[in-house]
C-alpha atoms as a PDB file:
ATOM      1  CA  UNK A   1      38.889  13.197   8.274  1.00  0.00           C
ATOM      2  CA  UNK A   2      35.590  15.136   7.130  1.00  0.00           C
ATOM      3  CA  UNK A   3      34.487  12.439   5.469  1.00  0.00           C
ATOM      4  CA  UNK A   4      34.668  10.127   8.216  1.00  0.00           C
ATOM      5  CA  UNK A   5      32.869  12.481  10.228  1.00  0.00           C
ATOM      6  CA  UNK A   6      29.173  11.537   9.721  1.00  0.00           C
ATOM      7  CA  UNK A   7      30.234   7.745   9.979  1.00  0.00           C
ATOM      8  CA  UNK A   8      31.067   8.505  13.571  1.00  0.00           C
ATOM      9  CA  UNK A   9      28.028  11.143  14.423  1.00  0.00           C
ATOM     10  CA  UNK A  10      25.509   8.556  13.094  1.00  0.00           C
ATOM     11  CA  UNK A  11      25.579   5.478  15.215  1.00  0.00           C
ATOM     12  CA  UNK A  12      25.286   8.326  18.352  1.00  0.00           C
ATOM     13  CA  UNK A  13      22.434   9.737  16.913  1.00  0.00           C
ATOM     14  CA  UNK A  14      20.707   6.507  15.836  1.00  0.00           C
ATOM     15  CA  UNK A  15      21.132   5.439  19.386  1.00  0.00           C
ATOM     16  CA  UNK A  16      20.150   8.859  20.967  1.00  0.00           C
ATOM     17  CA  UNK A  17      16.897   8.661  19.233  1.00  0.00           C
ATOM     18  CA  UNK A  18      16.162   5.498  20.562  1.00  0.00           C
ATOM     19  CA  UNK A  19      15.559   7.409  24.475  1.00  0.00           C
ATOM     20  CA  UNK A  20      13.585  10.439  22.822  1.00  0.00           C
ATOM     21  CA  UNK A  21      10.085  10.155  22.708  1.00  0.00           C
ATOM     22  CA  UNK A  22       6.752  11.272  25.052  1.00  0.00           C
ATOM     23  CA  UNK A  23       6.812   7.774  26.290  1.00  0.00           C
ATOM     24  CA  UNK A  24       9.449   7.477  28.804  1.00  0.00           C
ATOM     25  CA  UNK A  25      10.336   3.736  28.384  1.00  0.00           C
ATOM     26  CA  UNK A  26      11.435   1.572  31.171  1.00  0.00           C
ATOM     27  CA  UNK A  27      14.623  -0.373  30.178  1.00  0.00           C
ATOM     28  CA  UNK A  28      14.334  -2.576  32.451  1.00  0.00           C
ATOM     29  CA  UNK A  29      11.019  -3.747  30.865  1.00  0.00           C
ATOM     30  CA  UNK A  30      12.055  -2.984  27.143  1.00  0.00           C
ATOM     31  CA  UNK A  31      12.623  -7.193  26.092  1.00  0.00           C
ATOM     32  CA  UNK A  32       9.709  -8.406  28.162  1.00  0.00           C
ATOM     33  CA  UNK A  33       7.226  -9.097  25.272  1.00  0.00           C
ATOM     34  CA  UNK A  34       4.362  -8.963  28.190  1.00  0.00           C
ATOM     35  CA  UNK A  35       4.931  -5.123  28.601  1.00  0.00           C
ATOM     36  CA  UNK A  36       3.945  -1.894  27.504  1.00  0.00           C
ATOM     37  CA  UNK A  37       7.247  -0.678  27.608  1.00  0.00           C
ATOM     38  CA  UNK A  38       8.349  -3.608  25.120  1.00  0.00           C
ATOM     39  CA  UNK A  39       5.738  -2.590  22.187  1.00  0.00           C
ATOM     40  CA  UNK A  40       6.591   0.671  22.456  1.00  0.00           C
ATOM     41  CA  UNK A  41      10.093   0.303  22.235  1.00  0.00           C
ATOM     42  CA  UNK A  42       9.901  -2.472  19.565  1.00  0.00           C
ATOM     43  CA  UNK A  43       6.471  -1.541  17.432  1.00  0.00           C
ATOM     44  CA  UNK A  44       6.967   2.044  17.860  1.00  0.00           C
ATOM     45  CA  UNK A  45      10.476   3.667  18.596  1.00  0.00           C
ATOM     46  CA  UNK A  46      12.233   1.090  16.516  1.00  0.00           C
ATOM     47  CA  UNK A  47       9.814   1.306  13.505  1.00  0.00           C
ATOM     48  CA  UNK A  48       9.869   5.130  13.771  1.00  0.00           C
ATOM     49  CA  UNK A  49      13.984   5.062  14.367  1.00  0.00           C
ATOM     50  CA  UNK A  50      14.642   2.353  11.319  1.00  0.00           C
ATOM     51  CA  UNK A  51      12.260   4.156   9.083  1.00  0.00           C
ATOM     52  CA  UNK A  52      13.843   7.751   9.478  1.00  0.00           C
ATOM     53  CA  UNK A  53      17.612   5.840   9.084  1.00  0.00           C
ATOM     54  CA  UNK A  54      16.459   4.373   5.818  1.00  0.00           C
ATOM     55  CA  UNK A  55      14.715   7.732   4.544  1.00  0.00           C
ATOM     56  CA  UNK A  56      17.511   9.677   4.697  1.00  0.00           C
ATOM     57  CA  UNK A  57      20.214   7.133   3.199  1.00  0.00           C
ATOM     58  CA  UNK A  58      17.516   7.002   0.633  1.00  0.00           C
ATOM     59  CA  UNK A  59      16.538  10.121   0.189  1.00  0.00           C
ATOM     60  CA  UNK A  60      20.343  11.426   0.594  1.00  0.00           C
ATOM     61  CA  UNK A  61      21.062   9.366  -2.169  1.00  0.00           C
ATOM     62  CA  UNK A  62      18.429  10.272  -4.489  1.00  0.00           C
ATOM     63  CA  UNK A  63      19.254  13.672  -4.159  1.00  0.00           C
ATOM     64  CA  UNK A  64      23.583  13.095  -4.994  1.00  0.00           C
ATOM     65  CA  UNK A  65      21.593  10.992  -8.348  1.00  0.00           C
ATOM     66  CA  UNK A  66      19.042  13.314  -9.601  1.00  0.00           C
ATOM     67  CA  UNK A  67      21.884  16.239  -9.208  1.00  0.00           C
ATOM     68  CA  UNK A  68      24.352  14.050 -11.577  1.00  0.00           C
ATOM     69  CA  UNK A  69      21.419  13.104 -13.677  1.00  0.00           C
ATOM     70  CA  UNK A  70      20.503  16.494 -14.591  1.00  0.00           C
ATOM     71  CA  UNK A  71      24.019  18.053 -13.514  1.00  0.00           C
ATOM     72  CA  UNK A  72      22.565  20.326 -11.685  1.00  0.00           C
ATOM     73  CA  UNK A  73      23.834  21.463  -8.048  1.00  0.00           C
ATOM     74  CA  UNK A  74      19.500  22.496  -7.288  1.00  0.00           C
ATOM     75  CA  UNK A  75      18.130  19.142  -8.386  1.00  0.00           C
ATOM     76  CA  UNK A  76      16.160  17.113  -6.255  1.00  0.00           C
ATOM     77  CA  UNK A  77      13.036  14.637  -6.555  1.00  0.00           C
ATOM     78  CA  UNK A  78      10.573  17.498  -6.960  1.00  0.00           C
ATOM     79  CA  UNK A  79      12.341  18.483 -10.661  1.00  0.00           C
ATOM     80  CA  UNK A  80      11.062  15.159 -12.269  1.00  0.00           C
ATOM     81  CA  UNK A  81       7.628  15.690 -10.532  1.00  0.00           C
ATOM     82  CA  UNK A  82       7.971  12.579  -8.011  1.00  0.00           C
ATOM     83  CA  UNK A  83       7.240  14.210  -4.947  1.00  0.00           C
ATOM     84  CA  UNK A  84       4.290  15.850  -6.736  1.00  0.00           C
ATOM     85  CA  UNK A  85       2.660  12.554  -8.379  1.00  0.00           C
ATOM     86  CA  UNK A  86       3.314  10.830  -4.449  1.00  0.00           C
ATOM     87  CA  UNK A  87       1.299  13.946  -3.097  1.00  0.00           C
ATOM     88  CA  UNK A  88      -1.250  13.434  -5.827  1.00  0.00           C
ATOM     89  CA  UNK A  89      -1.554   9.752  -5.406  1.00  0.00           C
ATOM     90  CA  UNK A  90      -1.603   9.894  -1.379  1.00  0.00           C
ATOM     91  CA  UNK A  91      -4.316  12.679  -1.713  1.00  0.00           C
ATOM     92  CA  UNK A  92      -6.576  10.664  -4.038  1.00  0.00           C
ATOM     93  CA  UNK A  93      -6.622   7.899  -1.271  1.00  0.00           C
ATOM     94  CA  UNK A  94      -7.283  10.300   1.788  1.00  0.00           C
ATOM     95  CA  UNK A  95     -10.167  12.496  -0.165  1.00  0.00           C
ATOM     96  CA  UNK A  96     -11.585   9.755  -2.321  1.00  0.00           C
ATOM     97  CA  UNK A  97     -10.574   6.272   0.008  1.00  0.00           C
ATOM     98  CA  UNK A  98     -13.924   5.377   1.134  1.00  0.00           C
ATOM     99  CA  UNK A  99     -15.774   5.343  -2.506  1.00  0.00           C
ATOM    100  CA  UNK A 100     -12.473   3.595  -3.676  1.00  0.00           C
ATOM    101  CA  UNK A 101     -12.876   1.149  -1.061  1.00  0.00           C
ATOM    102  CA  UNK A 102     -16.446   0.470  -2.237  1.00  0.00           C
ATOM    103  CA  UNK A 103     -15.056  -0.094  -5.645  1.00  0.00           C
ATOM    104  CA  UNK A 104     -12.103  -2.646  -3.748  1.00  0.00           C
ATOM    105  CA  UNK A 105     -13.278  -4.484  -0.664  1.00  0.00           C
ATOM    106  CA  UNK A 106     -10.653  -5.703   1.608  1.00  0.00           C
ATOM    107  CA  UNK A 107      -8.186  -2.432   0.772  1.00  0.00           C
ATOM    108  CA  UNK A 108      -8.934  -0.358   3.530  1.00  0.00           C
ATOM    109  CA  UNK A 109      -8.161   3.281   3.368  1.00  0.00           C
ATOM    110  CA  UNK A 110      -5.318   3.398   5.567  1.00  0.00           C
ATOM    111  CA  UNK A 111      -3.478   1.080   3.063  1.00  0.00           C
ATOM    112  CA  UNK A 112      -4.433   3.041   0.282  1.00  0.00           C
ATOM    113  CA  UNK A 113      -2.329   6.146   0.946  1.00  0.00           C
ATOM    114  CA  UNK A 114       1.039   4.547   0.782  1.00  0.00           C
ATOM    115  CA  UNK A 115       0.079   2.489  -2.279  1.00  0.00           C
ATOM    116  CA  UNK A 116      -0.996   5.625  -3.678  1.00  0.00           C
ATOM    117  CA  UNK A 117       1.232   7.683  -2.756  1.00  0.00           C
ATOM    118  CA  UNK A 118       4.112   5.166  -4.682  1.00  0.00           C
ATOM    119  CA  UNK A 119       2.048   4.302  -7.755  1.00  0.00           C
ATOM    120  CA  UNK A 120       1.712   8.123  -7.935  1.00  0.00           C
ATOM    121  CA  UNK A 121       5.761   9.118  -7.515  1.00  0.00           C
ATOM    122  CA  UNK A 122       6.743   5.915 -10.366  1.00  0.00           C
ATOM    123  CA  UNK A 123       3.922   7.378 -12.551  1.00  0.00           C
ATOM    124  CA  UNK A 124       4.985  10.872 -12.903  1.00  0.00           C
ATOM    125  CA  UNK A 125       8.760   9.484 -13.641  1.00  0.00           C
ATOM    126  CA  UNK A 126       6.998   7.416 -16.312  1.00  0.00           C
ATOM    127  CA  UNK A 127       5.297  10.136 -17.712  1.00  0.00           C
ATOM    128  CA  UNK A 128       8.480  12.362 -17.626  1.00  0.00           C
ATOM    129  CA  UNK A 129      10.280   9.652 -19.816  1.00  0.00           C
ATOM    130  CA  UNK A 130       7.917   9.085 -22.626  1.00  0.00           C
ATOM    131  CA  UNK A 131       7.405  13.188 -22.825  1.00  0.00           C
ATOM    132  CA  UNK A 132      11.224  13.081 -23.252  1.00  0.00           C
ATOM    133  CA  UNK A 133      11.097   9.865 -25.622  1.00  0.00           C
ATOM    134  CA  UNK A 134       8.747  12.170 -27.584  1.00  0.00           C
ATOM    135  CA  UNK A 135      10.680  15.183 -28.161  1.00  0.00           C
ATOM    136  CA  UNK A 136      12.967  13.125 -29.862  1.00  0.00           C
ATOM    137  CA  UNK A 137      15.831  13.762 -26.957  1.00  0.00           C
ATOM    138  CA  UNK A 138      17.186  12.237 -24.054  1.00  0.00           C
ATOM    139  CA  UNK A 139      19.187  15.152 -23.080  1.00  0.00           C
ATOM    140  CA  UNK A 140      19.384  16.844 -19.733  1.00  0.00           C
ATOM    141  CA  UNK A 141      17.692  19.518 -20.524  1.00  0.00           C
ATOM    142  CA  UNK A 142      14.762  17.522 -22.268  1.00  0.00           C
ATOM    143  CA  UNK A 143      14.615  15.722 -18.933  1.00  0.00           C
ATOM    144  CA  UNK A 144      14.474  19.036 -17.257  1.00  0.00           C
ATOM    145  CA  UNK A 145      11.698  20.399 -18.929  1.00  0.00           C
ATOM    146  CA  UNK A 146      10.134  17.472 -18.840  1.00  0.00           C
ATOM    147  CA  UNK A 147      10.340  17.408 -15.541  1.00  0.00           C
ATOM    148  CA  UNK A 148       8.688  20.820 -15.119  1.00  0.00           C
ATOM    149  CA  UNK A 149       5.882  20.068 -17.213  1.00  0.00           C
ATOM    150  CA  UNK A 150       4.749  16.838 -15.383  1.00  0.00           C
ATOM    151  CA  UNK A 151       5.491  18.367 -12.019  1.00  0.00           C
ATOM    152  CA  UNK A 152       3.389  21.411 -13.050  1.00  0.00           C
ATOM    153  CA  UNK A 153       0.588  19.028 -13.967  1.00  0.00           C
ATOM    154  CA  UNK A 154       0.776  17.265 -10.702  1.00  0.00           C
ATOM    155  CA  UNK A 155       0.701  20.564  -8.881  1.00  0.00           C
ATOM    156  CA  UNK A 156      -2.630  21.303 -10.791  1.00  0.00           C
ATOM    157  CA  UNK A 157      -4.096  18.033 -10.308  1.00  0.00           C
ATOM    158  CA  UNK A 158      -3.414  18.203  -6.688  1.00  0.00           C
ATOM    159  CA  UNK A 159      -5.148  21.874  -6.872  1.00  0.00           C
ATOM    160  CA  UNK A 160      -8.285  20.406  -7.926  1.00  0.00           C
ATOM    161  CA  UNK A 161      -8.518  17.535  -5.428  1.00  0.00           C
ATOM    162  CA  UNK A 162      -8.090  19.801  -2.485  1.00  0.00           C
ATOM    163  CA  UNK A 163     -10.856  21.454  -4.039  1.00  0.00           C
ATOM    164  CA  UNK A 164     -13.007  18.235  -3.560  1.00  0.00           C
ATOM    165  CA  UNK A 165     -11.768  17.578  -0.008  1.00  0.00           C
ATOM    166  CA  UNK A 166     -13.730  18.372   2.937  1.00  0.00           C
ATOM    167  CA  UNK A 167     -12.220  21.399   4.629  1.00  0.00           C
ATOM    168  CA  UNK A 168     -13.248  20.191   7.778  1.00  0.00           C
ATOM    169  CA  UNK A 169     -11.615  16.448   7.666  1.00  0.00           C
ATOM    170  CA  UNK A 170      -9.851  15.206   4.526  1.00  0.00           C
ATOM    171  CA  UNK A 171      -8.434  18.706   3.646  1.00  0.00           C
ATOM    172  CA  UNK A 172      -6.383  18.607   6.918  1.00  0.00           C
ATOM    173  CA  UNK A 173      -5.488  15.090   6.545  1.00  0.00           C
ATOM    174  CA  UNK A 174      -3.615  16.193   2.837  1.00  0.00           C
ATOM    175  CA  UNK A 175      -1.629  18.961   4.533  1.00  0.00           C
ATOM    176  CA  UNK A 176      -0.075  17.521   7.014  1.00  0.00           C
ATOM    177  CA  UNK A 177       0.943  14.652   4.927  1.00  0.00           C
ATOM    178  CA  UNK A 178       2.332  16.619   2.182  1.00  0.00           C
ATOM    179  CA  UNK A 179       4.315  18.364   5.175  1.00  0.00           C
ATOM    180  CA  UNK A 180       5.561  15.112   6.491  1.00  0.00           C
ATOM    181  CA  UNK A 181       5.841  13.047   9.468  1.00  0.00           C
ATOM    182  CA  UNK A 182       7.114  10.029  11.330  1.00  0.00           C
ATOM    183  CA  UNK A 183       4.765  10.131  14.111  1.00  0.00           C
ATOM    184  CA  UNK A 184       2.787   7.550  12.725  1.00  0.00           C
ATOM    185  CA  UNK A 185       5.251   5.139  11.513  1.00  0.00           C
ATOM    186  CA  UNK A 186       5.056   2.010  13.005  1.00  0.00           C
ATOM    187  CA  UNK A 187       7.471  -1.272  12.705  1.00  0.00           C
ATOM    188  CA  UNK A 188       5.011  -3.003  10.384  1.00  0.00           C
ATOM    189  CA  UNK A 189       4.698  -0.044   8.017  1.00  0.00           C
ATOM    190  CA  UNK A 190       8.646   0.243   7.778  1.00  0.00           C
ATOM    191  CA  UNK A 191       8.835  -3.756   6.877  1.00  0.00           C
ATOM    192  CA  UNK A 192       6.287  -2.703   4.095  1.00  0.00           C
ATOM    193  CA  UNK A 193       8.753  -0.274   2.299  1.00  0.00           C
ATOM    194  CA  UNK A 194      11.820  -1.624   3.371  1.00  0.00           C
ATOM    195  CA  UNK A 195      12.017  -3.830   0.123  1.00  0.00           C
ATOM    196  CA  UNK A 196      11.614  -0.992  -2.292  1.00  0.00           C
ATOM    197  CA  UNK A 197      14.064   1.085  -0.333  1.00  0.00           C
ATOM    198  CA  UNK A 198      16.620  -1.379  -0.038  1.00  0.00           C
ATOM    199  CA  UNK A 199      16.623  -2.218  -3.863  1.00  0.00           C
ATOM    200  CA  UNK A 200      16.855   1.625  -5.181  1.00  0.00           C
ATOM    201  CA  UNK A 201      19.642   1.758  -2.997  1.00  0.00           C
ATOM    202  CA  UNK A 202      21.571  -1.221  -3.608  1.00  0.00           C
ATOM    203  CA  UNK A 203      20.955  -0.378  -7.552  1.00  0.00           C
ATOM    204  CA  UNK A 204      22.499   3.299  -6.704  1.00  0.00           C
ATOM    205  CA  UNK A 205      25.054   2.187  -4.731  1.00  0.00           C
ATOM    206  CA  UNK A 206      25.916  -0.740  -7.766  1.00  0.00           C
ATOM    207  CA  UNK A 207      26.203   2.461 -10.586  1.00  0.00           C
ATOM    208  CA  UNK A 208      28.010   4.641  -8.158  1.00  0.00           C
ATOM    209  CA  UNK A 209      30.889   4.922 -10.330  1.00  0.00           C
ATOM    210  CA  UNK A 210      28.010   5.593 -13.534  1.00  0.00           C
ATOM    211  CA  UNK A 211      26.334   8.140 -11.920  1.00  0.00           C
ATOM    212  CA  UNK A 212      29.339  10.418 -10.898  1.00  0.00           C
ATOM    213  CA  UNK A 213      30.358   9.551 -14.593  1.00  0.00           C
ATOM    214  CA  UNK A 214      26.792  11.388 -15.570  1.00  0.00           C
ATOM    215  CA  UNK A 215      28.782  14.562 -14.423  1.00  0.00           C
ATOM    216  CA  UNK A 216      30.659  15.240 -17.713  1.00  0.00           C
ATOM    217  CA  UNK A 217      29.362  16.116 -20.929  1.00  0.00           C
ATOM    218  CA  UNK A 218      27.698  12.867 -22.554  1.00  0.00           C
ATOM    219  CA  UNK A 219      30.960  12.837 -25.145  1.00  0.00           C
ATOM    220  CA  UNK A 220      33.435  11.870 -21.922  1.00  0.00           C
ATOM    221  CA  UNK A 221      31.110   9.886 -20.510  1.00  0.00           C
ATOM    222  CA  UNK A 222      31.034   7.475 -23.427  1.00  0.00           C
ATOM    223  CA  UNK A 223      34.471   8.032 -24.230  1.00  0.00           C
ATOM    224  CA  UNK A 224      34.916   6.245 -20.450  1.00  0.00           C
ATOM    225  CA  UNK A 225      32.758   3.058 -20.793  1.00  0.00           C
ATOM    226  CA  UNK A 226      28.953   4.110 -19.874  1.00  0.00           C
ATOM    227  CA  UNK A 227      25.919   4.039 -21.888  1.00  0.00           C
ATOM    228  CA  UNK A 228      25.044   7.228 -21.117  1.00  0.00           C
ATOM    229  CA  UNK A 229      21.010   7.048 -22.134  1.00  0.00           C
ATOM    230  CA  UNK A 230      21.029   3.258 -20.438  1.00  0.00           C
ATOM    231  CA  UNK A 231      22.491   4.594 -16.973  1.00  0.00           C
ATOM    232  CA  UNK A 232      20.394   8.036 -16.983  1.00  0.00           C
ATOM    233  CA  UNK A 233      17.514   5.905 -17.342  1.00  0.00           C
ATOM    234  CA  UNK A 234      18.308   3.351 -14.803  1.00  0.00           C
ATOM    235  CA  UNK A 235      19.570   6.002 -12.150  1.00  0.00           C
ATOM    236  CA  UNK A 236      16.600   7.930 -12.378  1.00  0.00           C
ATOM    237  CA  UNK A 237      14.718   4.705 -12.048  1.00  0.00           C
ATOM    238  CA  UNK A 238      16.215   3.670  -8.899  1.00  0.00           C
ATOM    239  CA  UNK A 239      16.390   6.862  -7.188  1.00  0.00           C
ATOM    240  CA  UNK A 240      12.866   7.189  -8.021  1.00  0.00           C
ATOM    241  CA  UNK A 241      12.010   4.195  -6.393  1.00  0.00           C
ATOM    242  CA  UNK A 242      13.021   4.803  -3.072  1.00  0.00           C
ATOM    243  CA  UNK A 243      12.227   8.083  -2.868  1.00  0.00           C
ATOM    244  CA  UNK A 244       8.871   7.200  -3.913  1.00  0.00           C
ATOM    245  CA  UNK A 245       8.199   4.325  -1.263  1.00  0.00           C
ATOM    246  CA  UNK A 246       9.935   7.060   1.558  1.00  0.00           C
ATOM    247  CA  UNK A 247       7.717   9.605   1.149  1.00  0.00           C
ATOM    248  CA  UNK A 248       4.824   6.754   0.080  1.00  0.00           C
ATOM    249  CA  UNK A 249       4.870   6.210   4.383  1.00  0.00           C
ATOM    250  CA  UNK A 250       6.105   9.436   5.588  1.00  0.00           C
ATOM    251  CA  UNK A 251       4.889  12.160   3.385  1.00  0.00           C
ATOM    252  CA  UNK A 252       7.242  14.780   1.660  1.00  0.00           C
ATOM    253  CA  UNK A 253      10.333  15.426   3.056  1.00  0.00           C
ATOM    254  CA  UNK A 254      11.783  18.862   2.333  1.00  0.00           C
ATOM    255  CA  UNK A 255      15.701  19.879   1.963  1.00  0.00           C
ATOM    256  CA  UNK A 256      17.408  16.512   2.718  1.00  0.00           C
ATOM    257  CA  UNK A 257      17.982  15.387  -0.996  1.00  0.00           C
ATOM    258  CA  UNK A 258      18.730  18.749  -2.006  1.00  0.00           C
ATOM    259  CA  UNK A 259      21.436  19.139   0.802  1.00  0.00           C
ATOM    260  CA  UNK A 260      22.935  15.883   1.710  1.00  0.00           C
ATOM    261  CA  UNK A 261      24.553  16.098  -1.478  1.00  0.00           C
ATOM    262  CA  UNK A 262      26.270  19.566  -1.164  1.00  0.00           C
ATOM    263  CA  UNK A 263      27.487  18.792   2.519  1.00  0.00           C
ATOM    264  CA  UNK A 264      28.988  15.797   1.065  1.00  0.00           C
ATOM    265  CA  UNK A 265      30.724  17.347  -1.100  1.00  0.00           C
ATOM    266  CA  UNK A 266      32.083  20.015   0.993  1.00  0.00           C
ATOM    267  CA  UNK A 267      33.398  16.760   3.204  1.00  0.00           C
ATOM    268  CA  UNK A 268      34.716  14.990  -0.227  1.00  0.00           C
ATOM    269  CA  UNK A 269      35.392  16.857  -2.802  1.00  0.00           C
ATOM    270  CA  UNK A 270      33.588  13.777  -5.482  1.00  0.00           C
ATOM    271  CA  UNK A 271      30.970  13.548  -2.780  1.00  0.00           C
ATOM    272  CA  UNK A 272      29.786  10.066  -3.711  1.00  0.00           C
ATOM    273  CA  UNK A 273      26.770   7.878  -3.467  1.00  0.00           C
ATOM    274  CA  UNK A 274      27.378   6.195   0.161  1.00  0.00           C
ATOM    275  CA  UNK A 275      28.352   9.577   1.869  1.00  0.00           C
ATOM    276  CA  UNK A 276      25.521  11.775   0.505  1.00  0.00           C
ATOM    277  CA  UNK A 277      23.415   8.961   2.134  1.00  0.00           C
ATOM    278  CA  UNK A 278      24.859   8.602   5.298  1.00  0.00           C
ATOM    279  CA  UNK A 279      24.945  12.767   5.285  1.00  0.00           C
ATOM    280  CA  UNK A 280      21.282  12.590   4.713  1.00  0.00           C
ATOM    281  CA  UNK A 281      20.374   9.718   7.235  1.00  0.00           C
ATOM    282  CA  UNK A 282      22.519  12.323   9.981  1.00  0.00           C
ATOM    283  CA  UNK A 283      20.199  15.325   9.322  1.00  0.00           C
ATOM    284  CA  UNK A 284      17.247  13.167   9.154  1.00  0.00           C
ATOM    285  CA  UNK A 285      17.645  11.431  12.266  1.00  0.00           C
ATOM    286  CA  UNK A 286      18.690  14.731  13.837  1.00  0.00           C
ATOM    287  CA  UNK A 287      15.633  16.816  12.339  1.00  0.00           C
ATOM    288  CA  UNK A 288      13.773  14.356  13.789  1.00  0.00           C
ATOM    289  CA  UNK A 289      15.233  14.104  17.128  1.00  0.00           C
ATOM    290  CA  UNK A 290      14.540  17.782  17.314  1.00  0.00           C
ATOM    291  CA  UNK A 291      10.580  17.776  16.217  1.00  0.00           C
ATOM    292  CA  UNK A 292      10.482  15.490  19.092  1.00  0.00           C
ATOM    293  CA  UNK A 293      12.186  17.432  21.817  1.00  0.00           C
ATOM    294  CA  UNK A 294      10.384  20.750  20.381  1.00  0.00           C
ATOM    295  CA  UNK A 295       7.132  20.521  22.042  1.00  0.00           C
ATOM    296  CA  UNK A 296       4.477  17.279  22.533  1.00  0.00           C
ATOM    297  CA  UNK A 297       2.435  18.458  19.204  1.00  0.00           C
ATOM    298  CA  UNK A 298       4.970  17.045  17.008  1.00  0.00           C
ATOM    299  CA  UNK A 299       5.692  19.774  14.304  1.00  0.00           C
ATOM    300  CA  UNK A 300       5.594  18.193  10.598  1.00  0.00           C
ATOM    301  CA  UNK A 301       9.238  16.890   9.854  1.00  0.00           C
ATOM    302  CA  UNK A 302       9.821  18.793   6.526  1.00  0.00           C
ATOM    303  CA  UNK A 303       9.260  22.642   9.202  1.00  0.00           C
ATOM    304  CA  UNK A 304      12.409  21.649  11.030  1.00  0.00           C
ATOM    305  CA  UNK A 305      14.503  19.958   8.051  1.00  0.00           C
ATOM    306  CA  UNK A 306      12.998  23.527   5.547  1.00  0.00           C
ATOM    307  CA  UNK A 307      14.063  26.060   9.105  1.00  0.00           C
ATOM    308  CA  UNK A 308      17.298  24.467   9.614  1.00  0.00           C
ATOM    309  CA  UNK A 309      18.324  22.850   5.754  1.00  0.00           C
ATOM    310  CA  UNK A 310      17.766  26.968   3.622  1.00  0.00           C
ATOM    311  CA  UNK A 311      20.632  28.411   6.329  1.00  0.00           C
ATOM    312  CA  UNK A 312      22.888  25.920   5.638  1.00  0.00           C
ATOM    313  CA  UNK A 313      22.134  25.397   2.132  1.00  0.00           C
ATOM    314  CA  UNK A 314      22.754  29.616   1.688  1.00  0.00           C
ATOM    315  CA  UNK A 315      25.967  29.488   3.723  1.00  0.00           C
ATOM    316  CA  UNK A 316      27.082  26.504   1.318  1.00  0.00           C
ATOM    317  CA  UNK A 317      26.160  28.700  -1.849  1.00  0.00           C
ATOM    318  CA  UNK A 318      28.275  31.956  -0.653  1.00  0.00           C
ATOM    319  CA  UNK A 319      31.086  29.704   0.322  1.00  0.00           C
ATOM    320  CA  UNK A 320      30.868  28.415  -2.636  1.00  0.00           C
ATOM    321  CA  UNK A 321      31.052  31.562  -4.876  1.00  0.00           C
ATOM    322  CA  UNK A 322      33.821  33.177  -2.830  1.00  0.00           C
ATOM    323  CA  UNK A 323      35.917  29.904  -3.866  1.00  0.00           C
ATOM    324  CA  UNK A 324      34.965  31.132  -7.724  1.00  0.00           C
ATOM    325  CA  UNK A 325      35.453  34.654  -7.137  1.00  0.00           C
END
């Protein structure tokens, strides 16, 4: 039954989010094309609705992949620096967009940032793999450190470009995307990433059985079929992918990889590719129902997923320890 549960609870809050919003839409007038009501509902609430589905079945299942990659219950798209090279990338267009659009006419600056933003996410996964090519291991702990040491680097190079922002427009413009938001997703910018979303996906969901395999020491893992190195490489590559064309649109999105994958669990005791995804599109869609509701400022996404994700995520921790104890 608990793993049926978020199967039921997301189709109502897909459809729920569909009436929330500061535009009260008329339904009446929703399928006239001629209408307000009708580009709001189809360019806006749709686009906005579709994108935050897709995030967090993405980003749900990036997390469940990354945490069998590395077999580690606390890893999430930030350990192998993604999250930081997107930030890095998406900054670069927002502080530096109008000299690079001297340098490339016809890219305009708002198309920059999600190009970016992904170019920046694959990078830092590329970077992380040839570090680990050069220690000489492909280990999970080479890939950890590796990890740490791009992400690090990231962090630093993001440092210095907030230093070259203006504090008074461009500096504002990296917070609040590194905080996250939907508020400016439109239907035409989810049709942009949809692609690159639906093919990390569809690879995850095709080396399901793999990546739980990743679990076990690399020994039993061979011992049952799987190129160990060849799937590591491949899973990180696809949950890299969509997390990086995600958070290319919407900016960083705290907690939901890191949690999707424990609640799903906790539901089913393998957890499993599909239901850390549809876990993660649930809290997504609710988080954002909430920011919504919340007040007419809409608060960044990752505030509400960060304030209500650590409580759970500490309650699932104890739990968990009193079952070892």
């Amino acid at each position: 039954m608990g793993r049926v549960l978020p199967a039921v609870i997301l189709p109502v809050v897909f459809l729920l989010s569909f009436f929330i919003g500061r535009f009260e839409i008329d339904w009446s007038k929703a399928f006239d094309a001629s209408t307000v009501h009708y580009r709001v509902f189809v360019h806006l609430r749709m686009g906005r609705t579709l994108m935050v589905l897709f995030a967090g079945l993405g980003l749900g299942m990036a997390g469940n992949t990354f945490q069998s990659v590395f077999r580690n219950p606390l890893a999430s798209p930030d350990v192998a620096g993604v999250a930081s090279g997107a930030s890095v990338g998406a900054a670069t267009a927002i502080v530096f967009g109008n000299s690079l659009a001297a340098v490339l006419p016809g890219f305009a600056k708002s198309a920059m940032i999600p190009v970016f933003a992904m170019a920046g996410g694959i990078l830092a996964l590329v970077m992380v793999m040839l570090l680990t090519k050069a220690s000489g291991r492909t280990t999970t702990v080479s890939l950890l450190l590796s990890g740490i040491i791009i992400n690090a680097v990231f962090q630093a190079l993001l440092m210095f470009i907030k230093l070259s922002a203006d504090t008074e427009n461009t500096l504002q413009a990296v917070e609040f995307w590194i905080m996250g938001s939907f508020s400016d997703v439109t239907l035409d910018g989810f049709l942009k990433v949809i692609a690159w979303i639906a093919v990390g996906v569809v690879g995850m969901l095709m080396m399901s059985r793999q990546i739980r395999l990743l679990n076990l020491p690399d020994d039993e893992a061979q011992m049952l079929g799987i190129s160990v190195k060849r799937c590591r490489m491949l899973a990180l590559g696809f949950s890299t992918l969509t997390t990086a064309a995600v958070i290319s649109t919407t900016g960083i999105i705290a907690f939901i990889g890191l949690l999707a994958p424990h609640i799903a669990r906790k539901l089913d005791i393998r957890g499993g590719q599909l239901l850390s995804g549809i876990v993660g599109a649930v809290l997504l869609l609710v988080a954002d129902i909430l920011v919504r509701l919340i007040s007419k400022a809409e608060l960044p996404i990752s505030v509400v997923t960060s304030l209500v994700g650590a409580p759970i995520l500490f309650l699932l921790v104890c739990r968990r320890n009193e079952v070892n104890h």
